[in-house]
PDB file of N, CA and C in Angstrom:
ATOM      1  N   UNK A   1      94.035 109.384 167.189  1.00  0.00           N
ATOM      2  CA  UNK A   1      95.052 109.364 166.184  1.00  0.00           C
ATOM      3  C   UNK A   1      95.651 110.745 166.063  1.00  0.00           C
ATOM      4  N   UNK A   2      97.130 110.961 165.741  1.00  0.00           N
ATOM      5  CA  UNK A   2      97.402 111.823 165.663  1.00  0.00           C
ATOM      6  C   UNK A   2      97.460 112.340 164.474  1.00  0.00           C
ATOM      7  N   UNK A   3      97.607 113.880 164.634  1.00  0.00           N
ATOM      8  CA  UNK A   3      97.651 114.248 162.940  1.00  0.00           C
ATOM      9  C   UNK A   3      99.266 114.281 162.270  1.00  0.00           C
ATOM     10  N   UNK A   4     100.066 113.854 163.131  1.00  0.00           N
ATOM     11  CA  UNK A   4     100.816 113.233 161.991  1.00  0.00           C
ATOM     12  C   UNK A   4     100.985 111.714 161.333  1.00  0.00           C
ATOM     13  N   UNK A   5     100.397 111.034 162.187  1.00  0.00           N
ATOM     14  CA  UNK A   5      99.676 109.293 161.524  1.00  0.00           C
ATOM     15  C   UNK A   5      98.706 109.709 160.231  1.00  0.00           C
ATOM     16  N   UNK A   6      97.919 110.694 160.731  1.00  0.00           N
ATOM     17  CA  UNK A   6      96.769 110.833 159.936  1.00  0.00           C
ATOM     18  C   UNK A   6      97.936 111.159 158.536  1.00  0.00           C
ATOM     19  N   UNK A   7      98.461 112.314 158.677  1.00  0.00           N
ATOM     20  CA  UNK A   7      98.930 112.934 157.425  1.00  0.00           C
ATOM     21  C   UNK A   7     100.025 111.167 156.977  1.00  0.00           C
ATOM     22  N   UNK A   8     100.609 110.972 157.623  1.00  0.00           N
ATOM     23  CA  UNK A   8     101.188 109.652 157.011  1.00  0.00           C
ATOM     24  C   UNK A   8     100.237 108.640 156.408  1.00  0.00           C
ATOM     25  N   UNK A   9      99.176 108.084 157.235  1.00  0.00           N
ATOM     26  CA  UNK A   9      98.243 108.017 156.192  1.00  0.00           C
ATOM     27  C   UNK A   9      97.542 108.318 154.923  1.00  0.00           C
ATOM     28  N   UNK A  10      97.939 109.391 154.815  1.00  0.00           N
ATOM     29  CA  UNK A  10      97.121 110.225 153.778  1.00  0.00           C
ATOM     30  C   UNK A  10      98.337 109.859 152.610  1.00  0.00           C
ATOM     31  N   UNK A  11      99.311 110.207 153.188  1.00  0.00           N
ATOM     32  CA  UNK A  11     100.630 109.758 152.074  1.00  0.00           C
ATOM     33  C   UNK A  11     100.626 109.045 151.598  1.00  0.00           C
ATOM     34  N   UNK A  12     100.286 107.851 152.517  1.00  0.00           N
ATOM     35  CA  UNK A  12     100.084 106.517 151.935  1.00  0.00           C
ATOM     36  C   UNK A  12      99.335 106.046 151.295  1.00  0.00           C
ATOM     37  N   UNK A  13      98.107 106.748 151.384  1.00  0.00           N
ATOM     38  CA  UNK A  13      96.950 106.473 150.167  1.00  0.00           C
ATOM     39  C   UNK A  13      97.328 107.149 149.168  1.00  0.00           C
ATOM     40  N   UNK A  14      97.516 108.370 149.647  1.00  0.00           N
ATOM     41  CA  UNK A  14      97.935 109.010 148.220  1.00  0.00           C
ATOM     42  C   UNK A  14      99.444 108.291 147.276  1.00  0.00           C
ATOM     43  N   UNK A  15      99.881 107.815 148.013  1.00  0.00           N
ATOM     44  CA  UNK A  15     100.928 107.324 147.175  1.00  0.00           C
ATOM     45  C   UNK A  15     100.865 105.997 146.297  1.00  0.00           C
ATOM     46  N   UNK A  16      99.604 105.047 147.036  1.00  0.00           N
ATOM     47  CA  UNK A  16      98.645 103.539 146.741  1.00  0.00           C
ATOM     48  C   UNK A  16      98.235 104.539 145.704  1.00  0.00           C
ATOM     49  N   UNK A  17      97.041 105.261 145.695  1.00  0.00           N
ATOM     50  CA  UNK A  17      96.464 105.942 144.255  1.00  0.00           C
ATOM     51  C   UNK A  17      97.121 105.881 143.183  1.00  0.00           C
ATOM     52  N   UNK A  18      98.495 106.553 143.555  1.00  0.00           N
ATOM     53  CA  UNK A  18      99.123 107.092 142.391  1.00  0.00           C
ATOM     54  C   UNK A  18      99.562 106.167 141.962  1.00  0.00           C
ATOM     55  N   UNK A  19     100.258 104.694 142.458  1.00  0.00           N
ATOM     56  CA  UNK A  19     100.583 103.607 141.922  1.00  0.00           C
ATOM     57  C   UNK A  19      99.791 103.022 141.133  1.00  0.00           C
ATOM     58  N   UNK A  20      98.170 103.084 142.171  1.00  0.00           N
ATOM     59  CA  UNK A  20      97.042 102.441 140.698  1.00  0.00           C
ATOM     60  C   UNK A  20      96.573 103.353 139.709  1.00  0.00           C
ATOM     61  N   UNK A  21      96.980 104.924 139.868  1.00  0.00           N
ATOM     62  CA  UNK A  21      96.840 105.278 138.574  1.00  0.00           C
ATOM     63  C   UNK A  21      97.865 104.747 137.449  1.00  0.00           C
ATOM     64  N   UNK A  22      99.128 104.609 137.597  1.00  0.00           N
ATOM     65  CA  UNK A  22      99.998 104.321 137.040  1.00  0.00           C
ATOM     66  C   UNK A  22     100.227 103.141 136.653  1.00  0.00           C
ATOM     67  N   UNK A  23      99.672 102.516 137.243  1.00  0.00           N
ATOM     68  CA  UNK A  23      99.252 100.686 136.777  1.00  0.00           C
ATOM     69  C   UNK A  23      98.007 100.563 135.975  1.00  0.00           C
ATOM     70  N   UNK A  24      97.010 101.257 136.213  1.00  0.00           N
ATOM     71  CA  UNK A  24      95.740 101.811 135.259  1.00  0.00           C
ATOM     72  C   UNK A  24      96.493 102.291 134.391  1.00  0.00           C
ATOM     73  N   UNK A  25      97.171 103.629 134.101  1.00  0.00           N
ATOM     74  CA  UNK A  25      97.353 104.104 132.504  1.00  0.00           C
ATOM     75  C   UNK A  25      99.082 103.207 131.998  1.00  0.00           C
ATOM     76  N   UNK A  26      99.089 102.370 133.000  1.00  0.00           N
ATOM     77  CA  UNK A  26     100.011 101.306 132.050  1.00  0.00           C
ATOM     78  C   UNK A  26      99.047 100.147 130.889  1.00  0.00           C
ATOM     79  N   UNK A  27      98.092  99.566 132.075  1.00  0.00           N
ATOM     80  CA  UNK A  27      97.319  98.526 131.329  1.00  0.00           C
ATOM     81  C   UNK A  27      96.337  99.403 130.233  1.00  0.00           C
ATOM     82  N   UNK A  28      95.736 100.368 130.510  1.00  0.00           N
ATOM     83  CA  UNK A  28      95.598 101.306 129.317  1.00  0.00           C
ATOM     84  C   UNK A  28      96.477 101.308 127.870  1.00  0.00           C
ATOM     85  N   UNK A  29      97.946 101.616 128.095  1.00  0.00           N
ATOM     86  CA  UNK A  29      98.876 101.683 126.969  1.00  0.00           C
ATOM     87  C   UNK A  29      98.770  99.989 126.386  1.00  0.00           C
ATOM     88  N   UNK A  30      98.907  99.490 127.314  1.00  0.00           N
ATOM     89  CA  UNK A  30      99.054  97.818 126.691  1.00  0.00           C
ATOM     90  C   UNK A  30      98.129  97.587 125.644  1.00  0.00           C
ATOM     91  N   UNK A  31      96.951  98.051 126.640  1.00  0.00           N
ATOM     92  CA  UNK A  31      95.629  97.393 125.466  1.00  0.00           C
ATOM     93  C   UNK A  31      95.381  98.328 124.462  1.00  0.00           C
ATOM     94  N   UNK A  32      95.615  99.791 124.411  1.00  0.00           N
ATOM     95  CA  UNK A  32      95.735 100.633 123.133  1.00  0.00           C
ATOM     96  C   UNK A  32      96.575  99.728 122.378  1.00  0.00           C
ATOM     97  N   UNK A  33      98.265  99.487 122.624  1.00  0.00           N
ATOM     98  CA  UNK A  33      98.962  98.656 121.750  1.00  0.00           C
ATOM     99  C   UNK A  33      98.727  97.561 121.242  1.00  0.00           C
ATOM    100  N   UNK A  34      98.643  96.506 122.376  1.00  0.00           N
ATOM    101  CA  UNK A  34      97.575  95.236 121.754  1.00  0.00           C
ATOM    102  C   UNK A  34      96.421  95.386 120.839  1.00  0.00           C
ATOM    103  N   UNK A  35      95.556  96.814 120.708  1.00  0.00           N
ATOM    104  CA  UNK A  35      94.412  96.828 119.831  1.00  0.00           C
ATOM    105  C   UNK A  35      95.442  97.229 118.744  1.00  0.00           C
ATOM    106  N   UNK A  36      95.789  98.366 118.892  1.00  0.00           N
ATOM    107  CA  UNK A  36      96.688  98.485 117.797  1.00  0.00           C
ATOM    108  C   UNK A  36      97.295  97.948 116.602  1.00  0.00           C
ATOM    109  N   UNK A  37      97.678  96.491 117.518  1.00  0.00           N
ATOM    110  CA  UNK A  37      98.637  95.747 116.551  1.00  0.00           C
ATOM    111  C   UNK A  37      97.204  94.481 116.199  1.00  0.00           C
ATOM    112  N   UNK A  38      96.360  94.546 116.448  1.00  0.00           N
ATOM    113  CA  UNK A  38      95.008  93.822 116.311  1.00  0.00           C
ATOM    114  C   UNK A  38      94.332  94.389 115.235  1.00  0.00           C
ATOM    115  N   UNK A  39      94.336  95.457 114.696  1.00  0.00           N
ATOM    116  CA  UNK A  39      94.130  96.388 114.008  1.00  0.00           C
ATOM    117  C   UNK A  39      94.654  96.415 112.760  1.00  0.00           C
ATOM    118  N   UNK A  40      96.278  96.653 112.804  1.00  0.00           N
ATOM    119  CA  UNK A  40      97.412  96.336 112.141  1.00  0.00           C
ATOM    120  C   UNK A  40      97.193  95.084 111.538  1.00  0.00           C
ATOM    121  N   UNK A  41      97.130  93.977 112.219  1.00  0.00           N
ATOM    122  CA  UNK A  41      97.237  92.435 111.914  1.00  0.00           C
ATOM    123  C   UNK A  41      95.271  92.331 111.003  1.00  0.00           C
ATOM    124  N   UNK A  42      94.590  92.886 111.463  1.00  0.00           N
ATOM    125  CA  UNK A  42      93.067  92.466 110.885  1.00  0.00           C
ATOM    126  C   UNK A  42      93.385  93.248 109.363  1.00  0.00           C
ATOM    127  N   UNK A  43      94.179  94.585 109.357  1.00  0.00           N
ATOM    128  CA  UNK A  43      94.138  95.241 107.679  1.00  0.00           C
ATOM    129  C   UNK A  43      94.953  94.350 107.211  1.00  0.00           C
ATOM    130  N   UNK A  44      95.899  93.803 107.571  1.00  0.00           N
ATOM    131  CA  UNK A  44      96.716  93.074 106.790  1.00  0.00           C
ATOM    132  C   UNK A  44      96.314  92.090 106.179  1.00  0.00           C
ATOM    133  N   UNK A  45      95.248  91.172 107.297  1.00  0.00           N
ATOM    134  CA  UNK A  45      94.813  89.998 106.794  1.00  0.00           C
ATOM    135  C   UNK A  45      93.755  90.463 105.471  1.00  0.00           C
ATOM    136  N   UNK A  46      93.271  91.405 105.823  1.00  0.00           N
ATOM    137  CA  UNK A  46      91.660  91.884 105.097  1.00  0.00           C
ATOM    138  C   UNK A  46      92.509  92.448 103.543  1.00  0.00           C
ATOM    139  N   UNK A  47      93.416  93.217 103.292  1.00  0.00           N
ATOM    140  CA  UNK A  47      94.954  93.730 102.637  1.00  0.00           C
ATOM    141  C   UNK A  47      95.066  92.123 101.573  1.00  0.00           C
ATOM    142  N   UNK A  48      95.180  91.063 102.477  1.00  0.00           N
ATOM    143  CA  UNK A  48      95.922  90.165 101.311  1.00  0.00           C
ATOM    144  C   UNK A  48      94.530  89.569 100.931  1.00  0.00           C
ATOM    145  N   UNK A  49      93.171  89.351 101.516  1.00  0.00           N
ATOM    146  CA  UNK A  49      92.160  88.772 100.786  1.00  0.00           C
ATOM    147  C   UNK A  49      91.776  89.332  99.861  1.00  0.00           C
ATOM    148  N   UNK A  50      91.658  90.356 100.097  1.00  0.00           N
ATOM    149  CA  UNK A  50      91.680  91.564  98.694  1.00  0.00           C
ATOM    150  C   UNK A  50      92.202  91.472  97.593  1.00  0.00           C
ATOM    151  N   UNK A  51      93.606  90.706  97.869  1.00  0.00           N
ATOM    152  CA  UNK A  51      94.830  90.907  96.895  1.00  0.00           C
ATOM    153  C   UNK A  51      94.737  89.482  96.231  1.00  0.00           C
ATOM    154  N   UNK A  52      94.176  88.276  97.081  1.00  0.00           N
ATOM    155  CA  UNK A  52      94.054  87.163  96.521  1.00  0.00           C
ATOM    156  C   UNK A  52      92.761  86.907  95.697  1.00  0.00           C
ATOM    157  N   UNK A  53      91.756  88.024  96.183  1.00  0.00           N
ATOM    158  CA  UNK A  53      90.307  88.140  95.511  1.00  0.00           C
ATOM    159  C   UNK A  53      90.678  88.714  93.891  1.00  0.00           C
ATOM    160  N   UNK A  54      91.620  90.060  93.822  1.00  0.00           N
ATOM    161  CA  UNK A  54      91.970  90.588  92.566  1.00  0.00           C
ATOM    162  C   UNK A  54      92.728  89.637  91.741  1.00  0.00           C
ATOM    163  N   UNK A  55      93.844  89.007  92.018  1.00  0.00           N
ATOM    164  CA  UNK A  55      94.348  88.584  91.361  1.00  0.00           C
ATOM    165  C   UNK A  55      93.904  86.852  90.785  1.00  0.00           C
ATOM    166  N   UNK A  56      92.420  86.502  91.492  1.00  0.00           N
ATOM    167  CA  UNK A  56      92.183  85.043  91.220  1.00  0.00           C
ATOM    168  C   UNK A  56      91.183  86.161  90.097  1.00  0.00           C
ATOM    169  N   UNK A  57      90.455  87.019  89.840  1.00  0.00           N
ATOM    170  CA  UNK A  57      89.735  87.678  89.210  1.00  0.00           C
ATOM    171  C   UNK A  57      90.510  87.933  87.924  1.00  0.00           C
ATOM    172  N   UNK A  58      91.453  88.959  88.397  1.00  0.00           N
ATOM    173  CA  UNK A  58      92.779  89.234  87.205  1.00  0.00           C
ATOM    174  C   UNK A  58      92.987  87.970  86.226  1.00  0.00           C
ATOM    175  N   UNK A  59      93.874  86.915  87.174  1.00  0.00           N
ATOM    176  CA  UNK A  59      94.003  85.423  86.067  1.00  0.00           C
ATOM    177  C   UNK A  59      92.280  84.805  85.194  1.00  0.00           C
ATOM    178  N   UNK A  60      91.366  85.404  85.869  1.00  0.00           N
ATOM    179  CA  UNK A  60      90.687  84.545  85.030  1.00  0.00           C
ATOM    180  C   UNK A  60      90.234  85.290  83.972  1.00  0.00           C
ATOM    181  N   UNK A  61      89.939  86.764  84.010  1.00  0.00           N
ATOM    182  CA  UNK A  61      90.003  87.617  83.262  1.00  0.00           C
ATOM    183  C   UNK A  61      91.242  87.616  81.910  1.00  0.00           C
ATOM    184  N   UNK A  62      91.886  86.887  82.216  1.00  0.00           N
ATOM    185  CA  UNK A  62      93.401  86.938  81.140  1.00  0.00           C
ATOM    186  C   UNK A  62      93.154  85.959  80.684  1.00  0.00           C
ATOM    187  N   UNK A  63      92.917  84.556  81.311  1.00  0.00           N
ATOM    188  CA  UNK A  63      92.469  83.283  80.864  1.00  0.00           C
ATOM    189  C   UNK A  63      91.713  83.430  79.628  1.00  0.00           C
ATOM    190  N   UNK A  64      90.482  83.954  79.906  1.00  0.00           N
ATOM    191  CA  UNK A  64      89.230  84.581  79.198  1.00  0.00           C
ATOM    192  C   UNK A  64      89.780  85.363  77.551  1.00  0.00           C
ATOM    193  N   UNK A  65      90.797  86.326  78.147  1.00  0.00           N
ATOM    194  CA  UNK A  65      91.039  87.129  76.865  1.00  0.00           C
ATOM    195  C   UNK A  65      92.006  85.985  76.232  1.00  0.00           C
ATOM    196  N   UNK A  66      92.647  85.355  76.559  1.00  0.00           N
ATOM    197  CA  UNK A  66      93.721  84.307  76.019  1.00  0.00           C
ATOM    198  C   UNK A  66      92.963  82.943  74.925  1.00  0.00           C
ATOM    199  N   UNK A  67      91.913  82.823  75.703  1.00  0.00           N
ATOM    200  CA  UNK A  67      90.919  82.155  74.885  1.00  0.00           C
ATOM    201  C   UNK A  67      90.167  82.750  73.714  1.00  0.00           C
ATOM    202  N   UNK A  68      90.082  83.887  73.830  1.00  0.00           N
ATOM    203  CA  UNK A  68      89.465  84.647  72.474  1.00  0.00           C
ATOM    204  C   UNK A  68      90.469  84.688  71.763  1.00  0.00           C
ATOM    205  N   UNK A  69      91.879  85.516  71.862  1.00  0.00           N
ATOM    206  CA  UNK A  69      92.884  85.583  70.902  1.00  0.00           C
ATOM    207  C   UNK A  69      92.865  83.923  70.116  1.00  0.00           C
ATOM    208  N   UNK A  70      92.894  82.890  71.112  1.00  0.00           N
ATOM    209  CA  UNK A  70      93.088  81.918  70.378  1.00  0.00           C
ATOM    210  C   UNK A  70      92.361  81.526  69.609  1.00  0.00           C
ATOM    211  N   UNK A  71      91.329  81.778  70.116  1.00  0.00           N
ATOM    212  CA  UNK A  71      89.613  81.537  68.855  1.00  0.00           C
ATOM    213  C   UNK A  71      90.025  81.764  68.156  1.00  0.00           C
ATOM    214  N   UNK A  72      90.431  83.443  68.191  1.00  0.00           N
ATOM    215  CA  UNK A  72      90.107  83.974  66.617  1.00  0.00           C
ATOM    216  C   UNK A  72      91.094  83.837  65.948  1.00  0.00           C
ATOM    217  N   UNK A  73      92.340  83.543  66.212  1.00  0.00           N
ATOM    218  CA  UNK A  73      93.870  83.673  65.793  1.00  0.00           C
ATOM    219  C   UNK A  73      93.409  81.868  65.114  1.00  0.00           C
ATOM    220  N   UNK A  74      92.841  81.162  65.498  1.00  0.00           N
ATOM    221  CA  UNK A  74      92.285  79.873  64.823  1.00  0.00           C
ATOM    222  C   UNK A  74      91.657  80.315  63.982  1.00  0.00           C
ATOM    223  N   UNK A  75      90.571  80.689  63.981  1.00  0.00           N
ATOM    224  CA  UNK A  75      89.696  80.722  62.714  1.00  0.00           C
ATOM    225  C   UNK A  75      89.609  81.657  61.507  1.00  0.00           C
ATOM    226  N   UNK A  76      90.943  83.145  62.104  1.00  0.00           N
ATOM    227  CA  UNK A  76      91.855  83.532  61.149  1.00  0.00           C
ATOM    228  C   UNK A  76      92.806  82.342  59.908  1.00  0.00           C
ATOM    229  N   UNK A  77      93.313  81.580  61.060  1.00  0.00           N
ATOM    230  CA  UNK A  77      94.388  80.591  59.994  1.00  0.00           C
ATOM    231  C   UNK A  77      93.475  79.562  59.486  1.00  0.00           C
ATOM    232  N   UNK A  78      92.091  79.270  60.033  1.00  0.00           N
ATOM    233  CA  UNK A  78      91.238  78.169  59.037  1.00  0.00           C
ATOM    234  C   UNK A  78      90.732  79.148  58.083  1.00  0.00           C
ATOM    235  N   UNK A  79      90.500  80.445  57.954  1.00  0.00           N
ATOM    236  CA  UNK A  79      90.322  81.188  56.967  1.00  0.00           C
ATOM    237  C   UNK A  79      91.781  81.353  55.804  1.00  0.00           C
ATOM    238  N   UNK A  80      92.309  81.470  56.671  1.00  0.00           N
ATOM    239  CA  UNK A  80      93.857  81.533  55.614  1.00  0.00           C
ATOM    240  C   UNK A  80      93.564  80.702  54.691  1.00  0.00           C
ATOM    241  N   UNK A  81      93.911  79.250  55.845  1.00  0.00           N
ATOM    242  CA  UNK A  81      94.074  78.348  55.280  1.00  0.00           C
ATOM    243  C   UNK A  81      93.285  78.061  53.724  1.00  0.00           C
ATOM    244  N   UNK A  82      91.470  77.939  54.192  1.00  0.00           N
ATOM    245  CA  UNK A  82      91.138  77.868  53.004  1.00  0.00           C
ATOM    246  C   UNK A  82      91.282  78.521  51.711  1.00  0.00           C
ATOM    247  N   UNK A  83      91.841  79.809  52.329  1.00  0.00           N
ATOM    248  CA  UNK A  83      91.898  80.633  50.945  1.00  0.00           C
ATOM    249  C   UNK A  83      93.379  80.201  50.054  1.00  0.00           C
ATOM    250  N   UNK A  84      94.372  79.548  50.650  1.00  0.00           N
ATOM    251  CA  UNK A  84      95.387  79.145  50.381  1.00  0.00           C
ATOM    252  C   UNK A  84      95.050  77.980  49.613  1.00  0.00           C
ATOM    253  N   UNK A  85      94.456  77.030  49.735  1.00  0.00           N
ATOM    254  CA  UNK A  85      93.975  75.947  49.059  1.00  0.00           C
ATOM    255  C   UNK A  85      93.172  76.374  48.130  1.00  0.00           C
ATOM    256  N   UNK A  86      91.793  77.049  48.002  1.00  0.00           N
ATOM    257  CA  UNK A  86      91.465  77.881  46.934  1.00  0.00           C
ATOM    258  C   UNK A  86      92.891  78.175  46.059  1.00  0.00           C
ATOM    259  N   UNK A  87      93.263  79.060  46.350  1.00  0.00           N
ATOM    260  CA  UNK A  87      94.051  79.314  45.352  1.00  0.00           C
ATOM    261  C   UNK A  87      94.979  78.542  44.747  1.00  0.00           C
ATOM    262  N   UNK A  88      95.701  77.606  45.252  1.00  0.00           N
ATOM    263  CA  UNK A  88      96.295  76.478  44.823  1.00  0.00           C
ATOM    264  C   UNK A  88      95.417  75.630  44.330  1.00  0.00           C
ATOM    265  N   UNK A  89      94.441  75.630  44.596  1.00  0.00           N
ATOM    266  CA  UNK A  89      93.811  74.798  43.196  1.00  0.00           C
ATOM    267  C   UNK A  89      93.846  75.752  42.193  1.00  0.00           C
ATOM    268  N   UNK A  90      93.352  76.774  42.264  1.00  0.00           N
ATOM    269  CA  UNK A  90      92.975  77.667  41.092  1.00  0.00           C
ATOM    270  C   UNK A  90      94.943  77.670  40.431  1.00  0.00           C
ATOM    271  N   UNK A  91      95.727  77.707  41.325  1.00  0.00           N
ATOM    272  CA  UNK A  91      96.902  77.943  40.237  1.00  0.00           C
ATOM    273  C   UNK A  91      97.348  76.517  39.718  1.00  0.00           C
ATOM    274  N   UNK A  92      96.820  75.318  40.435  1.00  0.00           N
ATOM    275  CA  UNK A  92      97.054  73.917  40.092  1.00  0.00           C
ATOM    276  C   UNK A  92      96.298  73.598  38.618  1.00  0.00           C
ATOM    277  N   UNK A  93      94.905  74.477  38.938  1.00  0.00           N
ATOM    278  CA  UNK A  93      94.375  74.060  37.375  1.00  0.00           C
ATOM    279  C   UNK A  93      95.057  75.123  36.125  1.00  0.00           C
ATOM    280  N   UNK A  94      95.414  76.289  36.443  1.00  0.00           N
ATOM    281  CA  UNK A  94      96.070  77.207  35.314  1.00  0.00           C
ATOM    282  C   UNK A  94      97.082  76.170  34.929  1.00  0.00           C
ATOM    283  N   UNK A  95      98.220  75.858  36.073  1.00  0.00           N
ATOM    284  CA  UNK A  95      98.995  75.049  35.779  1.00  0.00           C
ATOM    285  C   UNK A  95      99.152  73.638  34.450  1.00  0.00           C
ATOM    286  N   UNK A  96      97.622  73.443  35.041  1.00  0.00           N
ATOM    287  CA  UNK A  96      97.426  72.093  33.903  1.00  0.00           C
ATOM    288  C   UNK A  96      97.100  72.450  32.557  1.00  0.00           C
ATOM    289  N   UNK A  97      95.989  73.717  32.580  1.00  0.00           N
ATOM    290  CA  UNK A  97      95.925  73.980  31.126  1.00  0.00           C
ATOM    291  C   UNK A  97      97.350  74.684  30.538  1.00  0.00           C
ATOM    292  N   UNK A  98      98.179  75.138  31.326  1.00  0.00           N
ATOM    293  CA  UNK A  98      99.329  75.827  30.616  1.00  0.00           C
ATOM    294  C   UNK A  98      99.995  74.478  30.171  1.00  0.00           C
ATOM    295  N   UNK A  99     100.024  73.982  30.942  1.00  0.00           N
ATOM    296  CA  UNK A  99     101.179  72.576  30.649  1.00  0.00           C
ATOM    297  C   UNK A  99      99.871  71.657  29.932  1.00  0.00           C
ATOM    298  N   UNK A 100      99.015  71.650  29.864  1.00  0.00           N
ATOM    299  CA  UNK A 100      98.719  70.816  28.988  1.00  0.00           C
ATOM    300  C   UNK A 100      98.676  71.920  27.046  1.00  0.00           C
ATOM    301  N   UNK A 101      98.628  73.063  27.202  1.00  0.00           N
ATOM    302  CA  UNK A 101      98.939  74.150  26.001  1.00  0.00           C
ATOM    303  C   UNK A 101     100.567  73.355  25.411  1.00  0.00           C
ATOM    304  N   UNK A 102     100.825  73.747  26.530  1.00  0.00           N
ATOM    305  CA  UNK A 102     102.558  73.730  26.253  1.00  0.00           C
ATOM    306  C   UNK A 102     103.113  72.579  25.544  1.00  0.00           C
ATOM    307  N   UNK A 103     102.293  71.778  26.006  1.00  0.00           N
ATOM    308  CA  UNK A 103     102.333  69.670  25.817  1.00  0.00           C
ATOM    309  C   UNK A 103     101.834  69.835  24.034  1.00  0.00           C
ATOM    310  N   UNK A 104     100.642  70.841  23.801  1.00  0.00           N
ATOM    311  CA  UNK A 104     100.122  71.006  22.267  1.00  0.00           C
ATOM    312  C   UNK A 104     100.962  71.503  21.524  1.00  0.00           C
ATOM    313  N   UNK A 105     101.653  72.612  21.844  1.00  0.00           N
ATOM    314  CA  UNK A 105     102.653  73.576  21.634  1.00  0.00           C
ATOM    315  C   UNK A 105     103.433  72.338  20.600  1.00  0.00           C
ATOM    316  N   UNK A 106     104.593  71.785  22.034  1.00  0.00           N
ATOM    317  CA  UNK A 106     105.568  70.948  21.542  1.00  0.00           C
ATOM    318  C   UNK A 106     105.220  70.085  20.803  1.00  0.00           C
ATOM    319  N   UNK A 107     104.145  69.126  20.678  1.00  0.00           N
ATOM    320  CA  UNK A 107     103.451  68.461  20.089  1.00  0.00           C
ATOM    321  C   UNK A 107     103.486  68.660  18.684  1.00  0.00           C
ATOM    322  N   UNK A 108     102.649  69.775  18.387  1.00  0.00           N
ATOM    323  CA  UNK A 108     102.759  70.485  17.358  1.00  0.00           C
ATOM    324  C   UNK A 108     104.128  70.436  16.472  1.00  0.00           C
ATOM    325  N   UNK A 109     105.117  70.850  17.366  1.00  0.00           N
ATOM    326  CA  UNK A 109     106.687  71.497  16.805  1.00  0.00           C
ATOM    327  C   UNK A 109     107.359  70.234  16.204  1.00  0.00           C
ATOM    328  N   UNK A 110     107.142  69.441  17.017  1.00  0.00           N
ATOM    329  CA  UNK A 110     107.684  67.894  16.665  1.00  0.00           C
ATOM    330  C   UNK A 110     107.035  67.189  15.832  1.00  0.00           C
ATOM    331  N   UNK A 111     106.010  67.229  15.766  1.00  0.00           N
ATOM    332  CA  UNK A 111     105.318  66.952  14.501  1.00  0.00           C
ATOM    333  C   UNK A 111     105.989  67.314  13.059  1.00  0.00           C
ATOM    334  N   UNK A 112     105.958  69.085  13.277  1.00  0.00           N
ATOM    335  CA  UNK A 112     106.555  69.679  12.129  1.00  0.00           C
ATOM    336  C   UNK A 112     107.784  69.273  11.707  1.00  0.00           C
ATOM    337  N   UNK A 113     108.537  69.179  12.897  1.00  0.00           N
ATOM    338  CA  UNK A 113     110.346  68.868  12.757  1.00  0.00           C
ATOM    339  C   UNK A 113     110.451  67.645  12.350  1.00  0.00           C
ATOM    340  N   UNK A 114     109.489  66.884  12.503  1.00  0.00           N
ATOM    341  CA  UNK A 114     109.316  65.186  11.544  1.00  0.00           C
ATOM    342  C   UNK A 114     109.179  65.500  10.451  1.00  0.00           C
ATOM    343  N   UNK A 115     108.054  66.246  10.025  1.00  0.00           N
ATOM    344  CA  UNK A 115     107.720  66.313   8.380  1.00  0.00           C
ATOM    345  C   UNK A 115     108.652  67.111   7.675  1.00  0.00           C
ATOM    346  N   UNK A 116     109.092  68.610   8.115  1.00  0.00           N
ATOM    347  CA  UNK A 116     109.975  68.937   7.509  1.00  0.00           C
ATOM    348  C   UNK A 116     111.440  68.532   7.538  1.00  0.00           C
ATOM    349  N   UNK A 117     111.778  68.777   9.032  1.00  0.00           N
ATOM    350  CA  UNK A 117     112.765  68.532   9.776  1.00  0.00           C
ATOM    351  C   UNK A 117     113.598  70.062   9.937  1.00  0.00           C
ATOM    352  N   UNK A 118     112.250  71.112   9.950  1.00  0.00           N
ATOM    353  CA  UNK A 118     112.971  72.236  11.164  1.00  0.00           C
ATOM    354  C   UNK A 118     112.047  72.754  12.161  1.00  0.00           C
ATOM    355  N   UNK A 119     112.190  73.471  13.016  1.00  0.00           N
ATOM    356  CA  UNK A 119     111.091  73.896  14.174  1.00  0.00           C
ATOM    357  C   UNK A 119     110.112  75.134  13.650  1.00  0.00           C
TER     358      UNK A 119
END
């Protein structure tokens, strides 16, 4: 063989190499990118379970406080309430002894305005 086959040879491997280096650090870039976006796509997914974990937590947490306000915002107005009825009786019975006073009162007056005939 001669040494210029040889050196053409040599070109030629060397030039095969350099193609499979270059086809090597292509499929290299691919699969960096492909992990990449594998990566990208796994935080995202992991990103919204998170977000669906907080916020099913959040609503029930509000649920929770929504139910106490209402408790107590109830048993505030059954407290009202009774004290409102308490007292309407208590002013229902003043009521009766005033108006039943008042009923003596006039009673009284008309009586007089019969016998004498002034008030």
């Amino acid at each position: 063989m001669s040494e210029e086959t040889r050196k053409s040879e040599a070109r030629i491997a060397l030039q095969k190499i350099k193609e499979a280096e270059e086809k090597g650090k292509s499929i290299i870039q691919d699969a960096r990118e492909k992990e990449a976006l594998k990566v990208i796509q796994d935080a995202y997914d992991e990103a919204k379970t998170i977000k669906e974990s907080i916020l099913t937590k959040a609503r029930a947490e509000a649920e929770k406080k929504k139910k106490a306000i209402i408790q107590k915002a109830t048993k505030e107005a059954e407290k009202t309430k009774q004290e409102t009825e308490k007292e309407a009786a208590s002013l229902s019975k003043n009521a009766e002894k005033a108006i039943s006073k008042a009923v003596d009162i006039i009673a009284k007056k008309i009586d007089k305005f019969i016998e004498g005939g002034t008030l």
